[in-house]
Protein backbone atom coordinates (compact mmCIF):
# COMPACT_ATOMS: atom_id res chain seq x y z
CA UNK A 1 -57.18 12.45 -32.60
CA UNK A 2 -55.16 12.50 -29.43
CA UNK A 3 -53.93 14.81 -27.25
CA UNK A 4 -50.21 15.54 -27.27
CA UNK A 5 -47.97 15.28 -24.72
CA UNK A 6 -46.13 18.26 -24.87
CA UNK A 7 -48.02 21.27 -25.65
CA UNK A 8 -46.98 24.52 -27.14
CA UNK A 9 -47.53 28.27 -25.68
CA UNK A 10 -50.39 28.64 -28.24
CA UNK A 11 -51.53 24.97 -27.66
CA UNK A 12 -51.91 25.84 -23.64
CA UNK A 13 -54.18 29.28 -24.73
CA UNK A 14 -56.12 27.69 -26.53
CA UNK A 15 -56.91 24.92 -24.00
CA UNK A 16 -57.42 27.30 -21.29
CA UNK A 17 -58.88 29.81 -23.39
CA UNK A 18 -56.53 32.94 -22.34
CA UNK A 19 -54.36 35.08 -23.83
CA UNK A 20 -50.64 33.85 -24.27
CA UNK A 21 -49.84 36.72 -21.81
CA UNK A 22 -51.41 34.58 -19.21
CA UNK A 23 -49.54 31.68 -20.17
CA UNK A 24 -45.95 33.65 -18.92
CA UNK A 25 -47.68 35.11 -16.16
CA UNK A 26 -48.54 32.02 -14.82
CA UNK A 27 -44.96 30.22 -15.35
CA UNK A 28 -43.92 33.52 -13.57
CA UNK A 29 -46.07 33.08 -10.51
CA UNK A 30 -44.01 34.29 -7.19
CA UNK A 31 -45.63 31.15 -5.19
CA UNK A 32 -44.20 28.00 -6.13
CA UNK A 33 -47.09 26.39 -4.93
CA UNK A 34 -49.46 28.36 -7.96
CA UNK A 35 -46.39 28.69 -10.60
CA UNK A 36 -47.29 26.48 -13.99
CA UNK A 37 -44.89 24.09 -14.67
CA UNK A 38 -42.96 24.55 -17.45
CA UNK A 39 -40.19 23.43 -19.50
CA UNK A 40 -37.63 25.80 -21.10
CA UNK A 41 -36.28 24.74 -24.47
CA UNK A 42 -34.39 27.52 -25.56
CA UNK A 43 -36.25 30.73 -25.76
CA UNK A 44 -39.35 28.64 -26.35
CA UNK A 45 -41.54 26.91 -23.61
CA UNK A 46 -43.08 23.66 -23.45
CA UNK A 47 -45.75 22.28 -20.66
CA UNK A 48 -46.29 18.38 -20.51
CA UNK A 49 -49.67 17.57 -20.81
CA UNK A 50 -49.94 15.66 -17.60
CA UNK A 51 -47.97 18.24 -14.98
CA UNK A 52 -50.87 21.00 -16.61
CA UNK A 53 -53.41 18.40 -15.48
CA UNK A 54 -51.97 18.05 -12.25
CA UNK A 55 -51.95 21.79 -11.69
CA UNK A 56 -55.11 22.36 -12.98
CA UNK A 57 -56.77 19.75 -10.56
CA UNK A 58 -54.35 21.55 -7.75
CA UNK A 59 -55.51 24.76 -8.48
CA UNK A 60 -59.15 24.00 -8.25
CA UNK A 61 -58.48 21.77 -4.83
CA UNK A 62 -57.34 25.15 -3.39
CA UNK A 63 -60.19 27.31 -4.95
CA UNK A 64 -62.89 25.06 -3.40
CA UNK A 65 -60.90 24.27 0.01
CA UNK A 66 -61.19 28.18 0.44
CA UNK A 67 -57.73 28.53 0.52
């Protein structure tokens, strides 16, 4: 089975393994440069599968660049 494109709140947890509580944090972050991108639909929120990659692979570039 394939990944989806678009994944839910509970779909993101449960990739990351955190708490959905995370999740908002994270789309909540106060620098742009370490805020998850997310889509608003509504009062729901949806993260493309590829723009988590890219912030995932982001995030660890800055963790191991000591920054």
């Amino acid at each position: 089975m394939t990944e989806p494109e678009i994944l839910t709140i509970d779909d993101l947890a449960k990739l990351l393994r955190c708490k959905r509580r995370a999740i908002y944090s994270l789309t909540r972050a106060r620098a742009h440069a370490n805020r998850l991108p997310v889509l608003r639909l509504g009062i729901g929120l949806r993260f493309r599968r590829v723009d988590v990659d890219a912030w995932l692979a982001a995030s660890a570039g800055q963790t191991e660049g000591g920054q």
